[in-house]
Each structure stands twice: as structure tokens, then as C-alpha cells.
Protein backbone atom coordinates (compact mmCIF):
# COMPACT_ATOMS: atom_id res chain seq x y z
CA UNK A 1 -28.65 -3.56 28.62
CA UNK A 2 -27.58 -7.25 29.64
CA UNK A 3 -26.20 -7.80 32.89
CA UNK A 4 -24.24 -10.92 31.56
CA UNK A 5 -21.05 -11.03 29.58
CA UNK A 6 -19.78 -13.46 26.86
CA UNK A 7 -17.18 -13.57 25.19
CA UNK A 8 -15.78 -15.91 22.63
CA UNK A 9 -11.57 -15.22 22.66
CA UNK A 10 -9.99 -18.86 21.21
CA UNK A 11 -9.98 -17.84 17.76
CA UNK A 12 -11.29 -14.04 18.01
CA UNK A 13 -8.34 -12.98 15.53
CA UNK A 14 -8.43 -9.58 13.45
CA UNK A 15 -9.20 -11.46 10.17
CA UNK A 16 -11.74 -13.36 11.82
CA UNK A 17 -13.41 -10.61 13.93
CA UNK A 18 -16.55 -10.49 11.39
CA UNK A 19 -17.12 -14.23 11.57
CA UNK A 20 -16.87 -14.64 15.13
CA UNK A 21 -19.25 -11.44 15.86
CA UNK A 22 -21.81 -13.42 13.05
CA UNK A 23 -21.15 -16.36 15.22
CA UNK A 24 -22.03 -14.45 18.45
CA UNK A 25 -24.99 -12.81 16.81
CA UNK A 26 -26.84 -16.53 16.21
CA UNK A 27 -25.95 -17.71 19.64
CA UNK A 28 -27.33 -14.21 21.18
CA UNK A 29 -30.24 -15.07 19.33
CA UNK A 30 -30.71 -18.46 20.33
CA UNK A 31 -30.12 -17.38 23.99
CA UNK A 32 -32.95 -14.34 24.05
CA UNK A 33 -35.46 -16.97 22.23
CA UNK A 34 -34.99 -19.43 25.37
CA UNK A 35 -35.57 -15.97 27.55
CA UNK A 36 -31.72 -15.71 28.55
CA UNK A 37 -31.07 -11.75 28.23
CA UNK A 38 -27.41 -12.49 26.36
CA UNK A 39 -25.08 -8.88 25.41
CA UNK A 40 -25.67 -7.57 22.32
CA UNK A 41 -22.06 -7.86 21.59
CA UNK A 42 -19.13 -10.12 22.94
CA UNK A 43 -16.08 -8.49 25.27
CA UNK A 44 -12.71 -8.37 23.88
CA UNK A 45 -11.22 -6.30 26.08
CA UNK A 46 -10.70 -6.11 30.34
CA UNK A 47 -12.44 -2.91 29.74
CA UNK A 48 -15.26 -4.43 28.56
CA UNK A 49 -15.89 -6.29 31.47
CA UNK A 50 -17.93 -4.67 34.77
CA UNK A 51 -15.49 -4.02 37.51
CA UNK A 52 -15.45 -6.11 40.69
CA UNK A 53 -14.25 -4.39 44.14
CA UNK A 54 -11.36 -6.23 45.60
CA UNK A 55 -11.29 -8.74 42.85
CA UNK A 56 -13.05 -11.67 42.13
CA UNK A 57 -13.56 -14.14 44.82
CA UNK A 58 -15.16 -17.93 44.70
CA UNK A 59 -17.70 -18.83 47.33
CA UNK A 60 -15.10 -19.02 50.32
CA UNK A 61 -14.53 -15.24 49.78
CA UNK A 62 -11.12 -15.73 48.30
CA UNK A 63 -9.91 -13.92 45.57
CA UNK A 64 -9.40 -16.01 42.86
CA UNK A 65 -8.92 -13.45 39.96
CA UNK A 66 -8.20 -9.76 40.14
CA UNK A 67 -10.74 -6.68 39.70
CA UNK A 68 -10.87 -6.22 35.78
CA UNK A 69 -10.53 -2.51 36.29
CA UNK A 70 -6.96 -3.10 37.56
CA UNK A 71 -6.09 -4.79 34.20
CA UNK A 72 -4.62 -2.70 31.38
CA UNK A 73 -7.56 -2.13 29.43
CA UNK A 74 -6.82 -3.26 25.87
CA UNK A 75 -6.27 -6.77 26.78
CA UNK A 76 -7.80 -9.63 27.70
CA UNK A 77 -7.15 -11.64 30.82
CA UNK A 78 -8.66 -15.03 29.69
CA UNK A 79 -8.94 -16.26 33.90
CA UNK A 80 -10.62 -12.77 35.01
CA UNK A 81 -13.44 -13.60 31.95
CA UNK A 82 -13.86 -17.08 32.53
CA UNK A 83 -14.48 -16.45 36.56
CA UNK A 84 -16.22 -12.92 35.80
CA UNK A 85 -19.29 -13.28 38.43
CA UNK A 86 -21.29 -12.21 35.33
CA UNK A 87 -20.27 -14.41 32.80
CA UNK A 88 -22.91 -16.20 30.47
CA UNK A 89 -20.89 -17.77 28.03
CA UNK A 90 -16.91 -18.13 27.03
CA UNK A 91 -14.92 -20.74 25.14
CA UNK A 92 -11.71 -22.27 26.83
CA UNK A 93 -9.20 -24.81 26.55
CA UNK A 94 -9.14 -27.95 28.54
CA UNK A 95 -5.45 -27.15 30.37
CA UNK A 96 -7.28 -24.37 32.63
CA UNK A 97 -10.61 -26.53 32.77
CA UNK A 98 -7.96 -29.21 34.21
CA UNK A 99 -6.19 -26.88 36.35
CA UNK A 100 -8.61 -25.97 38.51
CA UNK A 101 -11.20 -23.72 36.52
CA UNK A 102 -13.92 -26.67 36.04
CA UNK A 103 -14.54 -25.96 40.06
CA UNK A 104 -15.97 -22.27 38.62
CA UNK A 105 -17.58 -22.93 35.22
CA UNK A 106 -20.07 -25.95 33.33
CA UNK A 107 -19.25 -27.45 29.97
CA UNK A 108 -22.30 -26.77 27.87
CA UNK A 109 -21.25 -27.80 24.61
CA UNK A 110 -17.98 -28.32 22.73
CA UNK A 111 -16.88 -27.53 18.63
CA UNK A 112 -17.14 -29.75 15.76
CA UNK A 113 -13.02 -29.82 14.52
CA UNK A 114 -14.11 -32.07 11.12
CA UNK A 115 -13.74 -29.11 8.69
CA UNK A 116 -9.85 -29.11 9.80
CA UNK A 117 -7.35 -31.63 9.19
CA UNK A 118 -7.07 -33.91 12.37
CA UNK A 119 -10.12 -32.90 13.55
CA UNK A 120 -12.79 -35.72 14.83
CA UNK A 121 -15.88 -34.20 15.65
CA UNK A 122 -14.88 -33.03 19.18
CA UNK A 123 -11.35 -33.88 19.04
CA UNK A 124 -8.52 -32.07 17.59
CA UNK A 125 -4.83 -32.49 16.33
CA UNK A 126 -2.01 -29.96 17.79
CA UNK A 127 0.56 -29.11 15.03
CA UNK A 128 4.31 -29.23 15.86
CA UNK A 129 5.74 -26.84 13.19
CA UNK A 130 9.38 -25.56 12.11
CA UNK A 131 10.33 -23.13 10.01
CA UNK A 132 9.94 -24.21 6.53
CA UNK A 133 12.36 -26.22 4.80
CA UNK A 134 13.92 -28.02 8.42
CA UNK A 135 11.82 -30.76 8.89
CA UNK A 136 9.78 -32.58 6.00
CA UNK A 137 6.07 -31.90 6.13
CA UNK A 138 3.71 -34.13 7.64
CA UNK A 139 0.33 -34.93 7.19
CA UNK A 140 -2.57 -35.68 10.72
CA UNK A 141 -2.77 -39.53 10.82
CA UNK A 142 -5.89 -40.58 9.86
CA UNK A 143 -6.84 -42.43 12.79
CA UNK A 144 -6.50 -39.33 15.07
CA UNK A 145 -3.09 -40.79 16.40
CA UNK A 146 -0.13 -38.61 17.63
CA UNK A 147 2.64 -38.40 15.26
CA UNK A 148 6.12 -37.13 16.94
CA UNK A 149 9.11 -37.08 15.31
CA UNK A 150 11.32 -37.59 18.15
CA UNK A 151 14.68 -37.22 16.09
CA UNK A 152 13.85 -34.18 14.22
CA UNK A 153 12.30 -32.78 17.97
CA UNK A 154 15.37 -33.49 19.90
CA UNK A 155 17.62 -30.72 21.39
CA UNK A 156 15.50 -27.69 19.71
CA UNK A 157 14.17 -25.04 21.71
CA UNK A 158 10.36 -25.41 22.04
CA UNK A 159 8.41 -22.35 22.68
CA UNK A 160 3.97 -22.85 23.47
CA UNK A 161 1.82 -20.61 24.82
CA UNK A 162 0.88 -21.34 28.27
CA UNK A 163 1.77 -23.93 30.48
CA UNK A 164 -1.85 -24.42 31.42
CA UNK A 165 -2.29 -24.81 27.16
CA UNK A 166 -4.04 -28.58 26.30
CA UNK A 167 -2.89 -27.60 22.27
CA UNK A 168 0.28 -25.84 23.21
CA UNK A 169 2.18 -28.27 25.80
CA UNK A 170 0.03 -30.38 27.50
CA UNK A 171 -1.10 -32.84 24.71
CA UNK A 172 2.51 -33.11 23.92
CA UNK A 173 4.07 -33.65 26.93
CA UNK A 174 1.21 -36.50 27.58
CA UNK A 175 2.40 -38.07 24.30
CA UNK A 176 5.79 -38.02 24.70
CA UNK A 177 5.09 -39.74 28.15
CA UNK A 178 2.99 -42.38 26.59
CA UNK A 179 6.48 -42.96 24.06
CA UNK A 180 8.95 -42.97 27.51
CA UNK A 181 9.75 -39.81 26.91
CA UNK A 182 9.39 -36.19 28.30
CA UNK A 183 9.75 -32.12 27.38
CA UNK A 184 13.90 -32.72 29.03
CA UNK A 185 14.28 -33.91 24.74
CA UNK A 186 14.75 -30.07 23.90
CA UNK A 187 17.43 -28.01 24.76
CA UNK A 188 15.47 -25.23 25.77
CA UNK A 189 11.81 -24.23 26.54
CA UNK A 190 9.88 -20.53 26.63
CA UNK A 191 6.19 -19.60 27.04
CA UNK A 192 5.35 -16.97 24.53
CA UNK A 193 2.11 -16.21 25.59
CA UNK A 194 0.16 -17.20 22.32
CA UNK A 195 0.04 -19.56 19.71
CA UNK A 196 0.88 -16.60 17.07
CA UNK A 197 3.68 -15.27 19.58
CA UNK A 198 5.07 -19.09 19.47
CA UNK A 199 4.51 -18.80 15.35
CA UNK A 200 6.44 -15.69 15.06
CA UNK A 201 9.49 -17.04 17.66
CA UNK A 202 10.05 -19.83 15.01
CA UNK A 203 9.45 -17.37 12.02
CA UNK A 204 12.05 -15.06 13.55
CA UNK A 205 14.66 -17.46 15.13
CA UNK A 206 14.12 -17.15 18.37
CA UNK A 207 12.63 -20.99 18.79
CA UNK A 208 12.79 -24.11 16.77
CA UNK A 209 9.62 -25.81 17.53
């Protein structure tokens, strides 16, 4: 049995669980050829991960993330994989890698986004969506350029994910900034805790944007 862990959460949904374990399986593969001893299947769970005594702690000692076994065990904490002592392999977003977890962790390589509308080889598009029928639909600008519709945006309550979220706050507040502008244009804000939570606020009322 491996010693490492991997784990590949961003898009790890139900639907998708059989495409991101095939996924898994090639990299696995590719690791063990080079002589890397990768898991024979990814964590998905806090339970999944080995325990650490008194937490996780970066080279100073200090605790930087808490013991997985003190997690409930059917979720995920994304931080306590990402510093896990035995990690081998995760994906992430920028926000955290910007927020202090690039001081833990190396960028080894980085998806290809041009099977998806917006998407330039390494770059993506966020989506700003509404419940149907409240704001016309809107296309990704060719050129890769952000697209805000300030009048439609203004005074709704906005609900993202995380606040250290690159798709879910961070890109937008940078381009509002770069158009004199800032979050203070809605009337309200709320982190849902995932992009599907945010989804189902909008579906269900309880956000605009």
C-alpha cells in the first residue's frame, strides 16, 4: 500500500466520479512507470486521509491545518489535503495558491480549458449567472476578455463560494477594479461554500447572482 495520497476534488462530482477515477487511473500509471509508488485510488473523504497527531504543522512546527481525524469524516477539507504531509498530487485553485498555500505545495502542471467555452489553453472564463429569464444570455468574448454587466449586476445579492475562490470572487472583484469599480455594487454578499451551493441559492431565491 502507498504511503502517498492524491486526490483530485475540483470537479470530483457524483456524475463525474467514473471519469475522474479513469483520469486518476492514467496518472497512477504514469506515476508507478517513473517509479513514484502513487495510491491505487484517490481520497474523497477526511477519512481517507492518514491521521496526523496534533495537526499538521509547516517546518516551524506550527500548526497550519488540523489532524484529519478530527474532521467529520464524510467530507473533505480541501486545506488539510493540500498540506497533508503525505500528499503526492491534488488540484487547486489559484485564490489559496495566492493566499498563502504556494509556501507548502509546487505547481507541476495546469489543465487545458479549450474544450469549454472561454477557455484558452490554461486560462479560463468565470460565469456570472441569474436565474433564467432576468438577465439576457451572454456568450465568453472571444478574445478571453471579461464581460460585466454592471447595470444588470448592481444592487443584487451575490453569493460565491469561498473568499479565497480565483472563479468564485476573486477574478471578479479584480475586474470590477480594473472598470473603477468594486463588490460595494451589490446589495448584499454570502459565501455558500460551493459553486453548486451558490447555483442552488440563485435557483431557490436566496441570491441573485
Amino acid at each position: 500500500m502507498s504511503d502517498f495520497v492524491a486526490a483530485l476534488p475540483m470537479y470530483d462530482w457524483p456524475e463525474m466520479r467514473s471519469e475522474v477515477d479513469a483520469q486518476w487511473a492514467r496518472l497512477r500509471d504514469a506515476f508507478r512507470q517513473k517509479g513514484i509508488d502513487a495510491p491505487q485510488n484517490i481520497a474523497r473523504f477526511n477519512a481517507d486521509l492518514r491521521p496526523v497527531e496534533g495537526g499538521i504543522r509547516d517546518a516551524a512546527g506550527k500548526v497550519i491545518a488540523p489532524d484529519p481525524a478530527t474532521l467529520p469524516p464524510g467530507e473533505l477539507y480541501f486545506h488539510g489535503l493540500w498540506l497533508h504531509p503525505a500528499l503526492l498530487f491534488a488540484q487547486t485553485c489559484w485564490g489559496p495558491m495566492e493566499t498563502g498555500l504556494s509556501e507548502h505545495v509546487q505547481v507541476i502542471g495546469q489543465p487545458s480549458y479549450d474544450a469549454f467555452e472561454g477557455g484558452q489553453g490554461e486560462l479560463y472564463s468565470s460565469a456570472i449567472v441569474m436565474r433564467a429569464g432576468e438577465a439576457p444570455s451572454i456568450g465568453s468574448p472571444a478574445d478571453g476578455s471579461p464581460l460585466i454587466p454592471l447595470d444588470i449586476l448592481r444592487g443584487k445579492h451575490f453569493t460565491f463560494n469561498s473568499l479565497d475562490s480565483m472563479s468564485g470572487i476573486v477574478g471578479l472583484t479584480r475586474d470590477l477594479e480594473a472598470l473603477g469599480e468594486s463588490l460595494d455594487i451589490f446589495s448584499e454578499r454570502s459565501e455558500s461554500g460551493g459553486h453548486r451551493a451558490s447555483i442552488a441559492a440563485i435557483a431557490e431565491g436566496r441570491a441573485d447572482v
